[in-house]
C-alpha atoms as a PDB file:
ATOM      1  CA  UNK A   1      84.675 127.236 107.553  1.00  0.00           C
ATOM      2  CA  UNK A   2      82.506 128.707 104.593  1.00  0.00           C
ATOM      3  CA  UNK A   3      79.421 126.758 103.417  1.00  0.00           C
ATOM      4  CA  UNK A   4      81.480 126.590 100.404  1.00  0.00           C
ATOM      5  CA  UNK A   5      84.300 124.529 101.854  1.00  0.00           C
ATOM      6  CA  UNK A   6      81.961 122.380 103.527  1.00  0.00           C
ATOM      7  CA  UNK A   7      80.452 121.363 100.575  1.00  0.00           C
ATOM      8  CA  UNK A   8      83.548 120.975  98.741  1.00  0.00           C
ATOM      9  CA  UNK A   9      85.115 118.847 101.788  1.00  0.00           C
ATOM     10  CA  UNK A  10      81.704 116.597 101.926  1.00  0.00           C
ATOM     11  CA  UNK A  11      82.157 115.803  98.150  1.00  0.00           C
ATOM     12  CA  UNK A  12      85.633 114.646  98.498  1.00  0.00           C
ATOM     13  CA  UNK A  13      85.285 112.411 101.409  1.00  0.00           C
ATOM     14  CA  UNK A  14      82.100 110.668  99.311  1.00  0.00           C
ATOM     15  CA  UNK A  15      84.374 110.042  96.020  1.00  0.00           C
ATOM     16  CA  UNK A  16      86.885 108.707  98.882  1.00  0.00           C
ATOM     17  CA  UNK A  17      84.597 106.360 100.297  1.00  0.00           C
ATOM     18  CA  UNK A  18      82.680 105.327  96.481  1.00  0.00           C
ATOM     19  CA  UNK A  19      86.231 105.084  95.119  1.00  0.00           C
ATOM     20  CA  UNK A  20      88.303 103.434  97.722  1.00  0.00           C
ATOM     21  CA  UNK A  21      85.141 100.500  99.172  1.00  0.00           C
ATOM     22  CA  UNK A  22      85.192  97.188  98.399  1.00  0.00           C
ATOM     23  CA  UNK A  23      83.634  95.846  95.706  1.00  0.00           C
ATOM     24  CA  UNK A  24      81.684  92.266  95.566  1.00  0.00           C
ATOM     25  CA  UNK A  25      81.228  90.738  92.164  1.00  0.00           C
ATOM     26  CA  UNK A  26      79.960  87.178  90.823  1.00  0.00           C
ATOM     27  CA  UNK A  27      82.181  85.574  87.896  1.00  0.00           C
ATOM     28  CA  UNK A  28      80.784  82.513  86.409  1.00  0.00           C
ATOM     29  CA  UNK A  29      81.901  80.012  84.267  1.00  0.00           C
ATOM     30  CA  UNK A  30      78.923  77.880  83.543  1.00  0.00           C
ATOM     31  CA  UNK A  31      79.680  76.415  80.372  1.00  0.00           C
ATOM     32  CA  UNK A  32      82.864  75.192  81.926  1.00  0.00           C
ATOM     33  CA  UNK A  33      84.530  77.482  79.717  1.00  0.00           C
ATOM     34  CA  UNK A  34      86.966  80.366  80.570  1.00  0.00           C
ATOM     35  CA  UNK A  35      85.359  83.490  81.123  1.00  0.00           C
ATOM     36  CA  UNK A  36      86.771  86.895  82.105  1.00  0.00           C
ATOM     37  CA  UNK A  37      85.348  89.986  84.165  1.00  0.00           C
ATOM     38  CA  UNK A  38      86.256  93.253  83.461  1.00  0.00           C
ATOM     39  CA  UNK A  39      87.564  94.519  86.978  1.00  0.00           C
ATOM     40  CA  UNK A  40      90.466  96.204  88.796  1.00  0.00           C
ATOM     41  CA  UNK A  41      92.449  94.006  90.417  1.00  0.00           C
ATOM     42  CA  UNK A  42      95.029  96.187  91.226  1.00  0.00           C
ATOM     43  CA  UNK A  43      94.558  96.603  95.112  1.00  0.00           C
ATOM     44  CA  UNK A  44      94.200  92.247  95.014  1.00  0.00           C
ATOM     45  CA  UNK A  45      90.937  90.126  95.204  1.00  0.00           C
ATOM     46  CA  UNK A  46      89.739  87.424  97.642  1.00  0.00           C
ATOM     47  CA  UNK A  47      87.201  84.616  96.704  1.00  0.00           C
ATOM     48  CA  UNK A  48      84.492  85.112  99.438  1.00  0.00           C
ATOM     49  CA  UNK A  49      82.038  82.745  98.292  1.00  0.00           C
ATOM     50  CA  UNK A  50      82.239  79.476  96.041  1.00  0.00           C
ATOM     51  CA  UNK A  51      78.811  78.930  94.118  1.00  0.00           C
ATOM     52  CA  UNK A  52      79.541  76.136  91.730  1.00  0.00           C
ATOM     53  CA  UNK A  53      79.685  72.340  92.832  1.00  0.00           C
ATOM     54  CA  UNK A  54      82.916  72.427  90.340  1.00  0.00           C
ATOM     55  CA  UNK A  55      85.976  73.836  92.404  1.00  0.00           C
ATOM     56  CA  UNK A  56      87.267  77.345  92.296  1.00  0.00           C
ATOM     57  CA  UNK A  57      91.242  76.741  92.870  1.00  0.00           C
ATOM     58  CA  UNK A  58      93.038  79.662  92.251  1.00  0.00           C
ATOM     59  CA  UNK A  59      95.521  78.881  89.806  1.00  0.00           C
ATOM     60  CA  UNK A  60      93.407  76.479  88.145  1.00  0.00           C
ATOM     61  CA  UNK A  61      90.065  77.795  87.600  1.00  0.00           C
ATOM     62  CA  UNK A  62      90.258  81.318  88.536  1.00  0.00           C
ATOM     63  CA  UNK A  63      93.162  83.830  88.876  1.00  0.00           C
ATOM     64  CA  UNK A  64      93.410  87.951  87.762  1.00  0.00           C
ATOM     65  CA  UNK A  65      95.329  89.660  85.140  1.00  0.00           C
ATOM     66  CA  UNK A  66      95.449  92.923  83.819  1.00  0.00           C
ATOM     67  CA  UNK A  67      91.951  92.634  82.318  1.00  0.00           C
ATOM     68  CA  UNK A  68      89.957  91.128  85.941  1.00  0.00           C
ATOM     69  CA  UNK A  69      89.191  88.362  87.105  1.00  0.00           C
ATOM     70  CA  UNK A  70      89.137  85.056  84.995  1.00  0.00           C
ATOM     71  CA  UNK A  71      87.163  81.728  85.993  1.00  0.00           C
ATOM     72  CA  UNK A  72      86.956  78.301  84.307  1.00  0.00           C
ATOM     73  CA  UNK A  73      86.521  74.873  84.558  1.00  0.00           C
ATOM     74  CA  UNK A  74      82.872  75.581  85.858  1.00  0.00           C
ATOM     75  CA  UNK A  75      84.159  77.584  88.530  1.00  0.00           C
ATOM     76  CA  UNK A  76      81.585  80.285  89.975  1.00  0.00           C
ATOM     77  CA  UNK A  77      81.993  82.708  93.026  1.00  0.00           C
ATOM     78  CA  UNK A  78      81.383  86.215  94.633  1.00  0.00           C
ATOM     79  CA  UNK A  79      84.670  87.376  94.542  1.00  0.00           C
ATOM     80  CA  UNK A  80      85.651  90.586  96.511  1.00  0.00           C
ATOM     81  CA  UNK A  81      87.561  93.117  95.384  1.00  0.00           C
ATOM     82  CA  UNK A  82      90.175  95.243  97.658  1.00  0.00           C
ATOM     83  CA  UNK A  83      90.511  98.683  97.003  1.00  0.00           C
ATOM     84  CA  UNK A  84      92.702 100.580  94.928  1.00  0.00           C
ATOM     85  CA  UNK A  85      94.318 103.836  96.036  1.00  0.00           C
ATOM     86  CA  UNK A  86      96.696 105.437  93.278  1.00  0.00           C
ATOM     87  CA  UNK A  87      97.636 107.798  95.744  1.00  0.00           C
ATOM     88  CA  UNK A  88      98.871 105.418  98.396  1.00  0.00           C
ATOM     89  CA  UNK A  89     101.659 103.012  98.213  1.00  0.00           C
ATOM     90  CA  UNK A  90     100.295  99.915  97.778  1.00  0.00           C
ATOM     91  CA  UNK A  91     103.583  98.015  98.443  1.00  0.00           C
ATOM     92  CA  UNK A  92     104.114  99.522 101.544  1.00  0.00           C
ATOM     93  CA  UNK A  93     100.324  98.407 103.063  1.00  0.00           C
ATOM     94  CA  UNK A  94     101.022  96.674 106.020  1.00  0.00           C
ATOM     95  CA  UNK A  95     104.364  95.235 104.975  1.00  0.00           C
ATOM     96  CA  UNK A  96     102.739  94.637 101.859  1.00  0.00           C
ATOM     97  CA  UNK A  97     105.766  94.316  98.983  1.00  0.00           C
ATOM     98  CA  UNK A  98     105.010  94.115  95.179  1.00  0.00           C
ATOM     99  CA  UNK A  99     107.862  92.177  93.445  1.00  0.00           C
ATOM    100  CA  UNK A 100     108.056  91.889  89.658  1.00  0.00           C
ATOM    101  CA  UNK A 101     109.582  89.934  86.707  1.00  0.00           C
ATOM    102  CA  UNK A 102     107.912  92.311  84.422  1.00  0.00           C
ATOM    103  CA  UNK A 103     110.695  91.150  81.536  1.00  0.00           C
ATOM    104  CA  UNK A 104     110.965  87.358  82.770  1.00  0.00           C
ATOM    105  CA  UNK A 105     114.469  88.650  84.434  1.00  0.00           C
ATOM    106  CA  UNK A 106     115.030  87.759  87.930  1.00  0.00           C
ATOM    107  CA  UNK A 107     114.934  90.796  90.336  1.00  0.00           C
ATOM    108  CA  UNK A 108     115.560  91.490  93.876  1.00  0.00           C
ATOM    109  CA  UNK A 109     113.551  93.566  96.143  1.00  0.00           C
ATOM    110  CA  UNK A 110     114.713  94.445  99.106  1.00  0.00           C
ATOM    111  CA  UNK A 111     113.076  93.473 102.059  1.00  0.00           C
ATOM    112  CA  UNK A 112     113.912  91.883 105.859  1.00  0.00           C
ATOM    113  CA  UNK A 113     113.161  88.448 105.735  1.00  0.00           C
ATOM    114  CA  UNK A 114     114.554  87.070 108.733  1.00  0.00           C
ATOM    115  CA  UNK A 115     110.590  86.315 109.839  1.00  0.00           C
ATOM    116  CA  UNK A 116     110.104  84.418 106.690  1.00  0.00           C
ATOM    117  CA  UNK A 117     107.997  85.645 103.832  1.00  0.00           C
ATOM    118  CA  UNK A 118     104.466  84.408 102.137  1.00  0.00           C
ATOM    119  CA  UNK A 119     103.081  85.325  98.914  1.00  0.00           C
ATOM    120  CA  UNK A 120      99.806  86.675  99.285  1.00  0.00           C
ATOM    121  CA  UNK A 121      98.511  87.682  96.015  1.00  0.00           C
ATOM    122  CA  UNK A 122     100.045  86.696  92.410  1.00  0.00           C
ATOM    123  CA  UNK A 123      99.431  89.259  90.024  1.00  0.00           C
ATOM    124  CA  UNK A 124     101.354  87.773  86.930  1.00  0.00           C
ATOM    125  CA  UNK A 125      99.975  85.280  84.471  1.00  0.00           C
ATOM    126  CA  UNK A 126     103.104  83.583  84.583  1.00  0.00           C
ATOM    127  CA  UNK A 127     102.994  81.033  87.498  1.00  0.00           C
ATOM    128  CA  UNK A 128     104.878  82.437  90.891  1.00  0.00           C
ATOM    129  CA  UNK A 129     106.481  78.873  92.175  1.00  0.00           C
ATOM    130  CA  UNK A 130     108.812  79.210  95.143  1.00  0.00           C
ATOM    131  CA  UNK A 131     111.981  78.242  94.445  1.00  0.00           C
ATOM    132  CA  UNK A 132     111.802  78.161  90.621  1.00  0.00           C
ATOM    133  CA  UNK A 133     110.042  81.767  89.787  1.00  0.00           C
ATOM    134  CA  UNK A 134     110.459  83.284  93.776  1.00  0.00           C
ATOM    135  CA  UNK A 135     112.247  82.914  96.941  1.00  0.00           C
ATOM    136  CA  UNK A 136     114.149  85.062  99.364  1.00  0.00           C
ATOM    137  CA  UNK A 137     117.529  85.415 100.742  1.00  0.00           C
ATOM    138  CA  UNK A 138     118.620  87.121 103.736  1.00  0.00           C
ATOM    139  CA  UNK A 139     118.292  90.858 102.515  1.00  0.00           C
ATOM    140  CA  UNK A 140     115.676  90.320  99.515  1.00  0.00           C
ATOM    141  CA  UNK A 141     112.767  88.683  97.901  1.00  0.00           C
ATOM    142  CA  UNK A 142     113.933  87.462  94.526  1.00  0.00           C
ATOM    143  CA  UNK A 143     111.344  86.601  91.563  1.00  0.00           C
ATOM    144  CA  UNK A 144     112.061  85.228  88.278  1.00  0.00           C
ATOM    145  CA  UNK A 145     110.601  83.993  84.797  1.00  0.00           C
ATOM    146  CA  UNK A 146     107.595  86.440  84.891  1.00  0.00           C
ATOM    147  CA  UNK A 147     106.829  86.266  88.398  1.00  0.00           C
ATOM    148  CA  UNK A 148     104.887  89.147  89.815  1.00  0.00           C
ATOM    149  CA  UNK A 149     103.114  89.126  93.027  1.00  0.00           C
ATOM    150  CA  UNK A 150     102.711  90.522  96.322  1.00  0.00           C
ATOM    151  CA  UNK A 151     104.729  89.211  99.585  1.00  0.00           C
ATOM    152  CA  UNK A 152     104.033  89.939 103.120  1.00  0.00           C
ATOM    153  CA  UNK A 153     107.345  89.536 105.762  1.00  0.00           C
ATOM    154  CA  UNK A 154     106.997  87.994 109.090  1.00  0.00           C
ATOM    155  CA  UNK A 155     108.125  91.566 110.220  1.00  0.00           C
ATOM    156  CA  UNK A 156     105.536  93.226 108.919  1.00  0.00           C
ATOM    157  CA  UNK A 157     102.456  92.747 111.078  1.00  0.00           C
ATOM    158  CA  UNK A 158      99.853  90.359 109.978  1.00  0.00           C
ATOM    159  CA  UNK A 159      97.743  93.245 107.009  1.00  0.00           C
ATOM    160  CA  UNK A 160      94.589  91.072 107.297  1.00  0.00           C
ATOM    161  CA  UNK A 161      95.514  89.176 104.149  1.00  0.00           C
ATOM    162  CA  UNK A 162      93.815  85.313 103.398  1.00  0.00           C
ATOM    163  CA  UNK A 163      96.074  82.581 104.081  1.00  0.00           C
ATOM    164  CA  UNK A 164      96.213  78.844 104.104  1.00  0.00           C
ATOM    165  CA  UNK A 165      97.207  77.697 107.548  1.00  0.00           C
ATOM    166  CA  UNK A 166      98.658  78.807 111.348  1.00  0.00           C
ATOM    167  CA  UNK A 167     100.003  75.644 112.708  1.00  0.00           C
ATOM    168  CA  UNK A 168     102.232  75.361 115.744  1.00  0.00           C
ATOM    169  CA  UNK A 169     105.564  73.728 115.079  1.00  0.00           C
ATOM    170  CA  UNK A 170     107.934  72.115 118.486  1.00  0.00           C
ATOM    171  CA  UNK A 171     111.599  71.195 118.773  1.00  0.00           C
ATOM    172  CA  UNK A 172     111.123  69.670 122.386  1.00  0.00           C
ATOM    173  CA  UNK A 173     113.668  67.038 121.282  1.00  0.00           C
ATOM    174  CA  UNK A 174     115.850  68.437 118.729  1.00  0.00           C
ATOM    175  CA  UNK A 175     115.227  68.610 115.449  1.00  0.00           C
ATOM    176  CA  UNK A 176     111.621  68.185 113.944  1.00  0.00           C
ATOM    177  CA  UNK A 177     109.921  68.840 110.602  1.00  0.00           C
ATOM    178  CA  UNK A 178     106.592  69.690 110.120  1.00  0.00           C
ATOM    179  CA  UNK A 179     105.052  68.439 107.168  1.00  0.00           C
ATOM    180  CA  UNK A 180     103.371  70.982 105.361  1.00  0.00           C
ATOM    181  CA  UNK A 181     102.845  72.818 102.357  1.00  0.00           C
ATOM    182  CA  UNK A 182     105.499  75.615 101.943  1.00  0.00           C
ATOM    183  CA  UNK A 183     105.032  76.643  98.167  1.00  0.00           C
ATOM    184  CA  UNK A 184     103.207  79.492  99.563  1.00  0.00           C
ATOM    185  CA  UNK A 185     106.078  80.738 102.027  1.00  0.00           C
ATOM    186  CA  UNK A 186     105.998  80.691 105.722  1.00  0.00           C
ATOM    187  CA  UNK A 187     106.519  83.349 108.301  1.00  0.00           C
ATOM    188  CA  UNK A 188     106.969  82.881 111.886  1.00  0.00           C
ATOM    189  CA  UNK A 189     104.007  84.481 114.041  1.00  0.00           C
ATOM    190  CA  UNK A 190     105.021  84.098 117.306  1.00  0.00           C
ATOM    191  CA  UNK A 191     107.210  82.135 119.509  1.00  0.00           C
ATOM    192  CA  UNK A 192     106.058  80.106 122.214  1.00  0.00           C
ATOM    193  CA  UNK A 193     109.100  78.546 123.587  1.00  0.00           C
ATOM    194  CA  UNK A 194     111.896  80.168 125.556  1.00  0.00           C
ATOM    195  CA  UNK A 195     114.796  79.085 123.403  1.00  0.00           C
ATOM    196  CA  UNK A 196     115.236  81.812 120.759  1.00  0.00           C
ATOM    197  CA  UNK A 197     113.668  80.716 117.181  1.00  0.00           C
ATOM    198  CA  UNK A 198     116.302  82.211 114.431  1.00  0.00           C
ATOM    199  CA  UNK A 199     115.453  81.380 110.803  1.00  0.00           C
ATOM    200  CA  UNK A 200     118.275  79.598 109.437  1.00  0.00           C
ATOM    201  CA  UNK A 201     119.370  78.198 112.735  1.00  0.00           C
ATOM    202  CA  UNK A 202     116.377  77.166 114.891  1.00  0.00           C
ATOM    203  CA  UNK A 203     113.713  76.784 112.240  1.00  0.00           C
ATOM    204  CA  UNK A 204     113.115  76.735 108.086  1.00  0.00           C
ATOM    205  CA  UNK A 205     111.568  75.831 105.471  1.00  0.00           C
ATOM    206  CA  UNK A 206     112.167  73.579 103.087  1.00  0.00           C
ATOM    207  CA  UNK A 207     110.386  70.728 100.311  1.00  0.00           C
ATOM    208  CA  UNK A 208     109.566  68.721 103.391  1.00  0.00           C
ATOM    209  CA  UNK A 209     107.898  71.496 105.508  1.00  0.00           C
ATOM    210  CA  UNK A 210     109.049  73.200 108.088  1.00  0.00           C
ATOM    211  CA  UNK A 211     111.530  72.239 110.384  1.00  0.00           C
ATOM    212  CA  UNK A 212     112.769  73.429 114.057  1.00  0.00           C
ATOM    213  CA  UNK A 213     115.339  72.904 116.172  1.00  0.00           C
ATOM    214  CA  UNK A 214     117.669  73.754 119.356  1.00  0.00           C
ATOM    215  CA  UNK A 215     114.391  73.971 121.483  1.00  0.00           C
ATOM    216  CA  UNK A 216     112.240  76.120 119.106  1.00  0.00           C
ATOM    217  CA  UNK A 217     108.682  76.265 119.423  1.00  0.00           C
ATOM    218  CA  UNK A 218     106.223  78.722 117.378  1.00  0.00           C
ATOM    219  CA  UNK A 219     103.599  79.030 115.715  1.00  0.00           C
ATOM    220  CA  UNK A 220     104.063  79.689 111.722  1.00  0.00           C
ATOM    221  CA  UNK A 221     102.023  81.354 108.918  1.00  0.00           C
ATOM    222  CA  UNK A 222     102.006  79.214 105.946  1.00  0.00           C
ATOM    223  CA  UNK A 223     100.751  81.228 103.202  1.00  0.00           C
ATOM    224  CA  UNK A 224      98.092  80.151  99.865  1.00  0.00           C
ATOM    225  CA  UNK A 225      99.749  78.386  97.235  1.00  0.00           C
ATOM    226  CA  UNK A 226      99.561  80.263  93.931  1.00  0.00           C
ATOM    227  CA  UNK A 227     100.541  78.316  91.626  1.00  0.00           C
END
């Protein structure tokens, strides 16, 4: 290879790593008033560390839109930033759908959800609430009234993304609910018990938690609520 080529291929690979790295930034909203910071959000952003005494809820006192990252009600964090490559796919990330109600229609993307689905990262201003603005049927992911956001299957592999809670669920003697939190979605992880754990037979989800049944026993992914 020329000394030419080298150079040219040494150039590349640093714009790929200053362009494509993480990015750490602090957002404040000290005067308890809502305050927005210019960033791209488009590859998603995790809150990595809360510095306030006053809450940081996302939802409630920090969120993104199109212009970064917003914070109030005293809220202030580091807040990390995943990166952005136009020239991948970002949907197809490790499972990694983007579903959108860009003109407050509902739409359907498709998408195997026989594993159960979460919502990992809402991306719309307009609130993503399962069952109202998102849900998911047997062949798709359905949003609604705005909704935009990005949903991770139980098919898909885990991706690394932040979510609320594992927790083992057990039908040892027939049917059982869990009691948790489901706004977020659930996908099943992995199944512990013998007796074959089939969403829609042997296990769900539902305003209760989730249930099991017929001898199903697994642990389930419950993902952040958004909303």
């Amino acid at each position: 290879m020329s000394n030419s080529k080298i150079i040219l291929a040494a150039a590349i690979a640093a714009f790929s790593v200053s362009a494509y790295s993480q990015q750490v930034i602090t957002c404040s909203s000290d005067e308890g008033n809502r305050h927005t910071c210019s960033a791209d959000v488009r590859g998603g952003v995790e809150l990595t560390n809360q510095r306030s005494g006053s809450a940081c809820q996302r939802g409630y006192s920090w969120g993104t839109d199109r212009d970064g990252i917003w914070v109030d009600h005293g809220c202030r964090a580091d807040f990390t930033i995943r990166p952005y490559n136009p020239y991948v796919n970002q949907a197809g990330r490790a499972g990694l759908i983007n579903c959108s109600s860009s003109d407050g229609e509902r739409h359907n993307c498709p998408a195997d959800t026989s594993g159960g689905v979460l919502m990992v990262d809402q991306r719309s201003g307009s609130p993503c609430t399962r069952g109202y603005s998102w849900g998911e049927d047997q062949n798709s992911i359905w949003v609604d009234h705005g909704c935009r956001a990005d949903f991770q299957t139980g098919n898909s592999g885990g991706g690394g993304y932040p979510t609320s809670a594992v927790i083992t669920c057990a039908s040892d003697d027939g049917r059982h609910t869990c009691d948790v939190d489901t706004n977020g979605g659930v996908r099943l992880v992995r199944q512990i018990s013998g007796a074959e754990c089939r969403r829609g037979y042997s296990w769900g989800a539902d305003g209760d938690g989730i249930w099991v049944d017929h001898g199903c026993r697994a642990e389930f992914q419950v993902g952040s609520r958004r909303h």
